[in-house]
C-alpha atoms as a PDB file:
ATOM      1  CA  UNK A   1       0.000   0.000   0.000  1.00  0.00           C
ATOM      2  CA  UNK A   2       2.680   2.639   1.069  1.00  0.00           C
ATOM      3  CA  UNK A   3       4.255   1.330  -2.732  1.00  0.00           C
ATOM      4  CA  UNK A   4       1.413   3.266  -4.329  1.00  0.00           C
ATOM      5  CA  UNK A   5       0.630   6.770  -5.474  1.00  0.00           C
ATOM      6  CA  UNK A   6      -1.521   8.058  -2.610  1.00  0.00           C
ATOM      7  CA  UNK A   7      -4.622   8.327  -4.452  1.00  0.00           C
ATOM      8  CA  UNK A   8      -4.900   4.941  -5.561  1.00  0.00           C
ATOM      9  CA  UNK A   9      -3.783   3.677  -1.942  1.00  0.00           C
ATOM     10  CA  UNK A  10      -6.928   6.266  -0.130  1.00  0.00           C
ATOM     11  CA  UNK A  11      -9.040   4.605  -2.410  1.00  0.00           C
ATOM     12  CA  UNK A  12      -8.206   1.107  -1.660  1.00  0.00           C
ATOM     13  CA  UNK A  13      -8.590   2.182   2.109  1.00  0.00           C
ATOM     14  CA  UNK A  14     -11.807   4.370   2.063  1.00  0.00           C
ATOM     15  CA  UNK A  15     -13.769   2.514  -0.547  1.00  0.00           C
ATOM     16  CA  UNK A  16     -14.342  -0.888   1.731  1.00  0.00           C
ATOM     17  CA  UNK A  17     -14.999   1.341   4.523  1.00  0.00           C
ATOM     18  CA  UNK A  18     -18.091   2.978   3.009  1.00  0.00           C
ATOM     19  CA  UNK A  19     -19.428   0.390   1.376  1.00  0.00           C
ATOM     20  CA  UNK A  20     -19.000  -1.447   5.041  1.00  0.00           C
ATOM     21  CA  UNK A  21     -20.881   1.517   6.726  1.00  0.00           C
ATOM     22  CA  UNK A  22     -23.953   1.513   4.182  1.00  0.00           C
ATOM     23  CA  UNK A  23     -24.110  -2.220   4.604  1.00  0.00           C
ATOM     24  CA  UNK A  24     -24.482  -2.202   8.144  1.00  0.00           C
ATOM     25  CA  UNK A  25     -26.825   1.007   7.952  1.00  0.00           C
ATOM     26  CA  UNK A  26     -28.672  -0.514   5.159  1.00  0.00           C
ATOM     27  CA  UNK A  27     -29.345  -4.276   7.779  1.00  0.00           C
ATOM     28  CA  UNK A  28     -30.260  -0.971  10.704  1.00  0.00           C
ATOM     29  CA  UNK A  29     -32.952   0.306   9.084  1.00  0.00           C
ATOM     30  CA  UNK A  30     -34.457  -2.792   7.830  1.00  0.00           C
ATOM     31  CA  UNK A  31     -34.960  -3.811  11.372  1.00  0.00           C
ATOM     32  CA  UNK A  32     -36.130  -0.823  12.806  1.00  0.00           C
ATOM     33  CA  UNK A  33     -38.317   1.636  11.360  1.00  0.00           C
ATOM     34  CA  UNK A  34     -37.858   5.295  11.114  1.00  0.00           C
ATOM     35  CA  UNK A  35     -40.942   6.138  12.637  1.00  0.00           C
ATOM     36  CA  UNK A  36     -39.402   5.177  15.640  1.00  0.00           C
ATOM     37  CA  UNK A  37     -36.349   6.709  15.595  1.00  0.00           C
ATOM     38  CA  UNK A  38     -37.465  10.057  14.776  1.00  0.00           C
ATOM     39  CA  UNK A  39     -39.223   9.996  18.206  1.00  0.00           C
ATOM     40  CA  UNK A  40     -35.438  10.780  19.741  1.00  0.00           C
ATOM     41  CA  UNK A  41     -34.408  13.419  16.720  1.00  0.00           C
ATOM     42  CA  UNK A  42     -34.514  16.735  19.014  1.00  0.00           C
ATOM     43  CA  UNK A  43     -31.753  14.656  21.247  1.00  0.00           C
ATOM     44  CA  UNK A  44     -30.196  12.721  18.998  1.00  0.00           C
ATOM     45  CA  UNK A  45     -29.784  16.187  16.476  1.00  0.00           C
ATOM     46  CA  UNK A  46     -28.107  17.955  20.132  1.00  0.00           C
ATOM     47  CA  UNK A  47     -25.907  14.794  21.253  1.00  0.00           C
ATOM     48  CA  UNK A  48     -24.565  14.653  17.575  1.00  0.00           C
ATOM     49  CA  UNK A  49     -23.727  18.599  17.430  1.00  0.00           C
ATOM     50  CA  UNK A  50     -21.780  18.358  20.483  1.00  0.00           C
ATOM     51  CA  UNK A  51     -19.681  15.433  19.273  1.00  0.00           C
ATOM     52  CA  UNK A  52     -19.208  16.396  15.689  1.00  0.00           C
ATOM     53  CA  UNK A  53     -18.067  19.785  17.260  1.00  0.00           C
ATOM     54  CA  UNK A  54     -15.422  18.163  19.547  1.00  0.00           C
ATOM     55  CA  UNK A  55     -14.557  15.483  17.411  1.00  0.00           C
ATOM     56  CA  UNK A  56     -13.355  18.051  14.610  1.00  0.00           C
ATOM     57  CA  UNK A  57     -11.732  19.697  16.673  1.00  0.00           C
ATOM     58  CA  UNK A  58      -9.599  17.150  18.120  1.00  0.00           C
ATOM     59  CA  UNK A  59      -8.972  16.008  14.559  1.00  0.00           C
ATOM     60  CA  UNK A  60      -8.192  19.165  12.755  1.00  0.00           C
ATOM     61  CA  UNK A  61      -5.166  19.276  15.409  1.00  0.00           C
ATOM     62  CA  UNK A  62      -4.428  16.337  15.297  1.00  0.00           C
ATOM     63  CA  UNK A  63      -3.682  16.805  11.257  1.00  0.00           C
ATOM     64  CA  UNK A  64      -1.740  20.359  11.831  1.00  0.00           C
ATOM     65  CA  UNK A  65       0.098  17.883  14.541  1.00  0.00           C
ATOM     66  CA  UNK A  66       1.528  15.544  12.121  1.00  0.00           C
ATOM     67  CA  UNK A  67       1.426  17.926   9.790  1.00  0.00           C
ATOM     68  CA  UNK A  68       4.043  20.357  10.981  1.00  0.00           C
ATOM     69  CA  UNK A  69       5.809  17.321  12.313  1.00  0.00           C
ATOM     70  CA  UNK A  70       6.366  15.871   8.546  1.00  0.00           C
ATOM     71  CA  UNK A  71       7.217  19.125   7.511  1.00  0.00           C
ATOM     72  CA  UNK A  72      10.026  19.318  10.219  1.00  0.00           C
ATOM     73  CA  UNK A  73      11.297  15.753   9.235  1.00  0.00           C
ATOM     74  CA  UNK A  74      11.591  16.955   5.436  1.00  0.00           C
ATOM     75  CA  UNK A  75      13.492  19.895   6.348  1.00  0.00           C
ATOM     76  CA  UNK A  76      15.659  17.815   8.543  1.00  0.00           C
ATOM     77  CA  UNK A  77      16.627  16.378   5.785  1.00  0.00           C
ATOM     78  CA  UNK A  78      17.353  18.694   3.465  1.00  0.00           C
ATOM     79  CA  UNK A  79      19.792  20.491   5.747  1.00  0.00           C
ATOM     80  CA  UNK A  80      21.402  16.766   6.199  1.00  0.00           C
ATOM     81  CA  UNK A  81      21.966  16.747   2.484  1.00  0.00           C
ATOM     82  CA  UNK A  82      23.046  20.134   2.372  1.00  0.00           C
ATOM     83  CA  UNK A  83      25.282  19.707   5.176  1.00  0.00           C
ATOM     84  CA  UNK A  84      27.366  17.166   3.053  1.00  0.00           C
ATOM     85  CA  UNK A  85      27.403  19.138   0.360  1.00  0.00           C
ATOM     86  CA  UNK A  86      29.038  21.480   1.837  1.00  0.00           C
ATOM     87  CA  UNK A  87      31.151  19.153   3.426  1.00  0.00           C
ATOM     88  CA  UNK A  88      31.825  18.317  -0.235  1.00  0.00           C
ATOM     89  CA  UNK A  89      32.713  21.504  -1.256  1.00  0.00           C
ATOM     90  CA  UNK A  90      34.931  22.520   1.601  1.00  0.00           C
ATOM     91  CA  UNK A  91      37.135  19.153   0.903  1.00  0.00           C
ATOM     92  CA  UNK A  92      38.992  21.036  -1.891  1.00  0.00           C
ATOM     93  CA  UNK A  93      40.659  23.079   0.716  1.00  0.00           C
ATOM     94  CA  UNK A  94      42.520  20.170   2.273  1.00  0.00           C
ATOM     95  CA  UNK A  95      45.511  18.225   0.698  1.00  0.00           C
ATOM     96  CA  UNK A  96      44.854  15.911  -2.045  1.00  0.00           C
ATOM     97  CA  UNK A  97      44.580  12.421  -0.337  1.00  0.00           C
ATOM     98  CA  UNK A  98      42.937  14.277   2.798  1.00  0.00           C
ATOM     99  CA  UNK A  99      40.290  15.726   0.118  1.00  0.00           C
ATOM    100  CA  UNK A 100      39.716  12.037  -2.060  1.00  0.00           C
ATOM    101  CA  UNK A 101      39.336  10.620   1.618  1.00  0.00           C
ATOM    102  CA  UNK A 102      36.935  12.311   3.133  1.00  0.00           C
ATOM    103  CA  UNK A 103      34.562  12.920  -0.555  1.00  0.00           C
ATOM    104  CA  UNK A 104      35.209   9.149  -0.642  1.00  0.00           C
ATOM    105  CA  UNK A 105      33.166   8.595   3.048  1.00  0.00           C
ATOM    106  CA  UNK A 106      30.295  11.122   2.412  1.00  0.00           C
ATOM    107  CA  UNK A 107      29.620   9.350  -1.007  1.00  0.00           C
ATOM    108  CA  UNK A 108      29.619   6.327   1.114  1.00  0.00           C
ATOM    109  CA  UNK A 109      27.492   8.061   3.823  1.00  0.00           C
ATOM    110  CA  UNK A 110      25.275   8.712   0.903  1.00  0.00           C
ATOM    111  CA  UNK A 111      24.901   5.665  -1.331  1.00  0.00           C
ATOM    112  CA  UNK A 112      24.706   3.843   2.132  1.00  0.00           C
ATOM    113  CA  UNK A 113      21.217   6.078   3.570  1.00  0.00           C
ATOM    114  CA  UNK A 114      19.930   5.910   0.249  1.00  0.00           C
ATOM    115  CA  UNK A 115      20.051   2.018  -0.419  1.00  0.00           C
ATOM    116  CA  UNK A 116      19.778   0.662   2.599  1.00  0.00           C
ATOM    117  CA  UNK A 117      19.415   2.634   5.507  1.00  0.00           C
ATOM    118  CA  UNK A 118      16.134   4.158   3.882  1.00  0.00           C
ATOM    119  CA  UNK A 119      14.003   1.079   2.770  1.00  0.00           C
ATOM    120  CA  UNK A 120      15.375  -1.290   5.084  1.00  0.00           C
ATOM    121  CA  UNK A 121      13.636  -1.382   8.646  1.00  0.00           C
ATOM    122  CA  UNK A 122      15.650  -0.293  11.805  1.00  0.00           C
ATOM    123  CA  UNK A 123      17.900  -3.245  12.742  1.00  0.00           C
ATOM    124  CA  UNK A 124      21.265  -4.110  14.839  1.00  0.00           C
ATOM    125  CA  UNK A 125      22.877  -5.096  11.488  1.00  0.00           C
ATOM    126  CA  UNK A 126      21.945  -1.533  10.026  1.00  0.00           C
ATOM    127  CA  UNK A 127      22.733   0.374  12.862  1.00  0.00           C
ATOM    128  CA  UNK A 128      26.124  -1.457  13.001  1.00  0.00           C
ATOM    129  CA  UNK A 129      27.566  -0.693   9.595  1.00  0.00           C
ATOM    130  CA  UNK A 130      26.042   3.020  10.077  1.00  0.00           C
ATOM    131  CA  UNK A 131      27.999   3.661  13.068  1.00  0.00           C
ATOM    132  CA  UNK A 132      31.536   2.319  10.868  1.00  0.00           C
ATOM    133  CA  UNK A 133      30.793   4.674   7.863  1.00  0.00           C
ATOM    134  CA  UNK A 134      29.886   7.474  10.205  1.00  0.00           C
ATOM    135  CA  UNK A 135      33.428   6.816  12.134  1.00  0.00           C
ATOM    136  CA  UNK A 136      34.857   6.712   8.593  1.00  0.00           C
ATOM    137  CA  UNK A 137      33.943  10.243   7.896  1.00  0.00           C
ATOM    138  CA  UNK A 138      35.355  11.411  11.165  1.00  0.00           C
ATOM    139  CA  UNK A 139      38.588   9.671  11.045  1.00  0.00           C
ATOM    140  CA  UNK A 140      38.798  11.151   7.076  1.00  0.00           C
ATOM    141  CA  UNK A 141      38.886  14.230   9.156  1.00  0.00           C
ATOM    142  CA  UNK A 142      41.417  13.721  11.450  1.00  0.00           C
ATOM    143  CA  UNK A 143      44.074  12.707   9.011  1.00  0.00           C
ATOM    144  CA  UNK A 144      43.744  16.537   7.831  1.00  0.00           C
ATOM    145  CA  UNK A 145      47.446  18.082   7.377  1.00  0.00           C
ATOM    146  CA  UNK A 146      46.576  21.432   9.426  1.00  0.00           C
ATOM    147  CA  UNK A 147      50.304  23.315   8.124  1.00  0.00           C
ATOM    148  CA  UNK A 148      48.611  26.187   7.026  1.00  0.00           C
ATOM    149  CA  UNK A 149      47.037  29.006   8.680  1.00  0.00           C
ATOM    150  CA  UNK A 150      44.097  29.175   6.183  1.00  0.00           C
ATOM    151  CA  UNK A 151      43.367  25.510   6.358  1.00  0.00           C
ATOM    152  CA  UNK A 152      42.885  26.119  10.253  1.00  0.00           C
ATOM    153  CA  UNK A 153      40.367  28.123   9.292  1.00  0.00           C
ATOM    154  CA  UNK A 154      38.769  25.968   7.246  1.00  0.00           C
ATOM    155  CA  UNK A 155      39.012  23.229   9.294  1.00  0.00           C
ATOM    156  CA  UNK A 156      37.226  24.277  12.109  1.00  0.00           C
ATOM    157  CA  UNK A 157      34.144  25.213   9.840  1.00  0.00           C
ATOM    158  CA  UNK A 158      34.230  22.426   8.598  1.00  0.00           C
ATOM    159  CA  UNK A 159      33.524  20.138  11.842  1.00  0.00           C
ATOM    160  CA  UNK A 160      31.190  22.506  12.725  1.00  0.00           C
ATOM    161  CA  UNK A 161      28.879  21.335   9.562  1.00  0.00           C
ATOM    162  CA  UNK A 162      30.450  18.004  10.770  1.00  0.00           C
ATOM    163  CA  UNK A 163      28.530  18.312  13.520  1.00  0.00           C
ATOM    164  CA  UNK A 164      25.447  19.810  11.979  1.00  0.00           C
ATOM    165  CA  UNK A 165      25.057  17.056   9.734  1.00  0.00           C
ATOM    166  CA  UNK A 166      25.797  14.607  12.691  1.00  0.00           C
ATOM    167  CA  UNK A 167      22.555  16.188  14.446  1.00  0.00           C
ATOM    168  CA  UNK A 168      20.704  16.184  11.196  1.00  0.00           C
ATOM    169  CA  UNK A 169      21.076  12.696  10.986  1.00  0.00           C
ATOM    170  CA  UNK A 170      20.270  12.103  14.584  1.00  0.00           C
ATOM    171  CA  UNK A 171      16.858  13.941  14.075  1.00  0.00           C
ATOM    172  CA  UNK A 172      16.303  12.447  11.208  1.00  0.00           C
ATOM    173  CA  UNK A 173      15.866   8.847  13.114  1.00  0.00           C
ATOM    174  CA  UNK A 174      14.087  10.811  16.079  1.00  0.00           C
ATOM    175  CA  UNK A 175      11.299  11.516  13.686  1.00  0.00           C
ATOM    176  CA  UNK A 176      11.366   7.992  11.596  1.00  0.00           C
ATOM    177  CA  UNK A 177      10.522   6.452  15.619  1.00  0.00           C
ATOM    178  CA  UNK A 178       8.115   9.425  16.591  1.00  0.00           C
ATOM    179  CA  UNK A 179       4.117   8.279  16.700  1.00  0.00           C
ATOM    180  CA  UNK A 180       0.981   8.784  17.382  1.00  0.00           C
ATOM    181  CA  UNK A 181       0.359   7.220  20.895  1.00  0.00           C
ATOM    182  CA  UNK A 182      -2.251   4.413  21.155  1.00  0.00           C
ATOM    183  CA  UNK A 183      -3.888   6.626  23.322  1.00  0.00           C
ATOM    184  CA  UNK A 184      -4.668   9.323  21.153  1.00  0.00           C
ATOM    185  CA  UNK A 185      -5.444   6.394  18.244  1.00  0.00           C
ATOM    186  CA  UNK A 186      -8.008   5.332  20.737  1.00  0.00           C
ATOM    187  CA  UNK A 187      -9.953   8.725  20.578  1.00  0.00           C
ATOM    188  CA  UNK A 188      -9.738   9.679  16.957  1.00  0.00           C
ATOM    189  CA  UNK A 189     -10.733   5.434  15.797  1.00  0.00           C
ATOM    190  CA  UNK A 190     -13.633   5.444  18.646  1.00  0.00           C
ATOM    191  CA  UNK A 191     -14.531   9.380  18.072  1.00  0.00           C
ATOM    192  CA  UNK A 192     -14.956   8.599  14.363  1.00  0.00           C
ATOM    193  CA  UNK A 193     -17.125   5.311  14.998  1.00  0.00           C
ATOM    194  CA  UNK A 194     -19.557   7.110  17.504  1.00  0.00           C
ATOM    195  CA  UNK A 195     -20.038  10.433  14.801  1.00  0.00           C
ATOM    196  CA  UNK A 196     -20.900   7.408  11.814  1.00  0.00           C
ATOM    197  CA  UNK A 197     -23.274   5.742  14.391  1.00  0.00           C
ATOM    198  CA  UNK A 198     -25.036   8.850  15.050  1.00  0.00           C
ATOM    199  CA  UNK A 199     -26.101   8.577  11.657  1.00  0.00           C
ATOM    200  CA  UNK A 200     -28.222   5.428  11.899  1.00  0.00           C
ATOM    201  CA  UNK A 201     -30.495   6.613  14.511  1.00  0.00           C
ATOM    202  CA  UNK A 202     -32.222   9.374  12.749  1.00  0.00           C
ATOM    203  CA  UNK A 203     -34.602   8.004  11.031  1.00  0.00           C
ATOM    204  CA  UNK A 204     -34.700  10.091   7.334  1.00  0.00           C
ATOM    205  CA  UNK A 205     -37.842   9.122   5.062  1.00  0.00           C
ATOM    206  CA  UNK A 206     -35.892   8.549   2.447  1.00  0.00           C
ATOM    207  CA  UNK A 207     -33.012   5.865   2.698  1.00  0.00           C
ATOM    208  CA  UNK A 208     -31.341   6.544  -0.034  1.00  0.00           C
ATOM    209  CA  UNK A 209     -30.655  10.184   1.348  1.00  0.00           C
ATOM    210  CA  UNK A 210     -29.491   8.817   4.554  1.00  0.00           C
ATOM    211  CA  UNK A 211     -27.064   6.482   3.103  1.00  0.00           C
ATOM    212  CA  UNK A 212     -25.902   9.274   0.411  1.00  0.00           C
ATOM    213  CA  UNK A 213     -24.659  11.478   3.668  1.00  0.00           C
ATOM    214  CA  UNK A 214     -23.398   8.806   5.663  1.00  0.00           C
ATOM    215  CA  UNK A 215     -21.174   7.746   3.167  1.00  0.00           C
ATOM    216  CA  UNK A 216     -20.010  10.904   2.137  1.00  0.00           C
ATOM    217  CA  UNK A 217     -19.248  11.395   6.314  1.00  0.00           C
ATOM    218  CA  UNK A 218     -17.967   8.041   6.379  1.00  0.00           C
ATOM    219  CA  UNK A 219     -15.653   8.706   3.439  1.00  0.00           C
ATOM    220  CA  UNK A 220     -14.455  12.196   4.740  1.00  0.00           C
ATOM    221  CA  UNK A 221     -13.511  10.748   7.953  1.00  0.00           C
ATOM    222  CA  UNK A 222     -11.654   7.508   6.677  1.00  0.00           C
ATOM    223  CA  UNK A 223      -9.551   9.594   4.627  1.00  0.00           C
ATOM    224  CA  UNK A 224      -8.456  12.395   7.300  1.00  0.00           C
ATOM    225  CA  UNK A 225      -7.672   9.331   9.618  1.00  0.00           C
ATOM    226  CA  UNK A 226      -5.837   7.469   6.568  1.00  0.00           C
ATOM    227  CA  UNK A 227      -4.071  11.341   6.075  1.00  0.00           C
ATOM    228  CA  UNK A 228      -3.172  11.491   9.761  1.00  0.00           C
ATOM    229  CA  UNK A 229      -1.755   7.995   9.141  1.00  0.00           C
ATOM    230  CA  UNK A 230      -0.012   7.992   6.279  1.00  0.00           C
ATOM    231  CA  UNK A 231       1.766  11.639   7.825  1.00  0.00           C
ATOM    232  CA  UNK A 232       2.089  10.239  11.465  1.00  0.00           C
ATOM    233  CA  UNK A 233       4.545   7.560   9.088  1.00  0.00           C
ATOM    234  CA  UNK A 234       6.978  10.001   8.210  1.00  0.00           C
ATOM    235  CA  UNK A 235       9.027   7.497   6.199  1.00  0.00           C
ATOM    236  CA  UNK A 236       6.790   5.043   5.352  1.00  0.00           C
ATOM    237  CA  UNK A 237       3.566   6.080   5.062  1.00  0.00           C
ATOM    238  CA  UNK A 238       1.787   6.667   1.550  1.00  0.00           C
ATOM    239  CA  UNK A 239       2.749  10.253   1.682  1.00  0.00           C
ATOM    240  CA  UNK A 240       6.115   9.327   2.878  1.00  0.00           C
ATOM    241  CA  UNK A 241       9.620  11.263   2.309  1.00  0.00           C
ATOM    242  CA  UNK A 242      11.798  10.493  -0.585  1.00  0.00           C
ATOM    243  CA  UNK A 243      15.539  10.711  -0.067  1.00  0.00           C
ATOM    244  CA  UNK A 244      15.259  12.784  -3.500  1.00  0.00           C
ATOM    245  CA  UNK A 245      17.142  15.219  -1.368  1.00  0.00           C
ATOM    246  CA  UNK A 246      20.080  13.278  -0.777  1.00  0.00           C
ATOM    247  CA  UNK A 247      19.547  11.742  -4.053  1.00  0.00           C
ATOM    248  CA  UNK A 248      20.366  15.099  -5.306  1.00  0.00           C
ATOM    249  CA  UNK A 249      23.789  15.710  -4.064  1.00  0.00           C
ATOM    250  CA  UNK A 250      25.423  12.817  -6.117  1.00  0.00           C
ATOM    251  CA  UNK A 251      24.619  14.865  -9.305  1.00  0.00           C
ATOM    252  CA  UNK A 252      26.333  18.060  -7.203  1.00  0.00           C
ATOM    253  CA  UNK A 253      29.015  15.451  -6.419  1.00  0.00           C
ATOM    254  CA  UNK A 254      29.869  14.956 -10.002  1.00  0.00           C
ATOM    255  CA  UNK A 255      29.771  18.610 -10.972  1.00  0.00           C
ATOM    256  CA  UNK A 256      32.266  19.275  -8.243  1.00  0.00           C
ATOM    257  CA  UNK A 257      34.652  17.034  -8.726  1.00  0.00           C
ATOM    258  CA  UNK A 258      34.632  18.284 -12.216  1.00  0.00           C
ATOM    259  CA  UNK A 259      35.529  22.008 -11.011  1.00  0.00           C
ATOM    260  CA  UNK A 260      38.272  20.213  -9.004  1.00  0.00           C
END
């Protein structure tokens, strides 16, 4: 599901759910009639205002939540891949085997997140051969000939991206193990089923009307939960990140090496 373009994968998620809903509202109304549930409309209509109210509410923050928290994770990112190209760049201020050295660990850094780190779920094996190509990049560093005054200078910048990228990279994970809790699952899945069931007591004359808005409801709720889903998943969801960003700086690789 997370393999396919999002609109194809809401579909495959909402459709069942509505057609589930008008089913079971469809076997409710055959059973009892609407005469008698319009006796409880005037309650039923003031119970149902009072939970639609508070259930949107909890929902629309809920999706600025996970919103703003996907849009930090992306932008984590991208200051990860900018962070090594810069620390690209900056290489061709070192001596020659200092500068093939440590370009030759960030592409590794790179082809490494990309490949595997990215697709591949969170594991002892992965986090092993992370920490040796992240130690590779450091020791790159410390085999720096520091002779000159103006390679000082550049040197110390230059861990202090180091370090930025380290960070990036750090928050990066943070938000690929960040979730939802179960508690706050519990209120938006049990919220949404108590607004849906709200809709088979009023008793409409015509059925066909009734089952036109509950499955529009039905279908509007299913896909903000499947949205708060698919964001809550930062990485794997079906509106997931792409490492396009770090996909990028191979092409900027290439074109400096070439100014080199």
């Amino acid at each position: 599901m997370n393999n396919l373009p999002w609109i194809l994968s809401s579909i495959l998620v909402v459709l069942p759910i509505i057609l589930a809903s008008l089913l079971a509202l469809w076997f409710f109304r055959k059973r009892i009639p609407a005469e008698a549930l319009r006796k409880h409309h005037d309650v039923t209509g003031f119970t149902f205002s009072i939970i639609g109210v508070l259930y949107s509410v909890i929902l629309g923050f809920t999706v600025i939540n996970v919103q703003e928290r996907h849009n930090s994770a992306e932008e984590t990112v991208h200051t990860e891949a900018t962070m090594i190209v810069d620390l690209y760049r900056d290489a061709d201020y070192f001596d020659p085997a200092s500068r093939a050295e440590i370009r030759n660990s960030l592409r590794n850094y790179v082809d490494y997140v990309i490949h595997e780190e990215w697709s591949q779920p969170q594991n002892e094996t992965r986090r092993l051969k992370a920490d040796a190509i992240l130690q590779a990049i450091w020791n790159s560093y410390q085999a720096v000939d520091l002779q000159g005054e103006m390679t000082k200078i550049w040197y110390g910048q230059t861990v202090s991206k180091l370090d930025r990228l380290m960070n990036a990279r750090l928050a990066r994970e943070f938000f690929s193990w960040d979730r939802l809790s179960s508690m706050m699952w519990a209120v938006l899945l049990s919220g949404a089923i108590i607004t849906v069931c709200f809709m088979f007591i009023f008793g409409l004359e015509s059925l066909f009307m009734q089952m036109l808005m509950t499955g529009l409801l039905v279908g509007y709720l299913s896909f903000m939960l499947y949205l708060v889903y698919s964001l809550d998943h930062v990485f794997k969801g079906a509106y997931h990140i792409t490492p396009q960003a770090l996909e990028e700086t191979a092409i900027i690789f290439d074109r400096l090496d070439q100014q080199t």
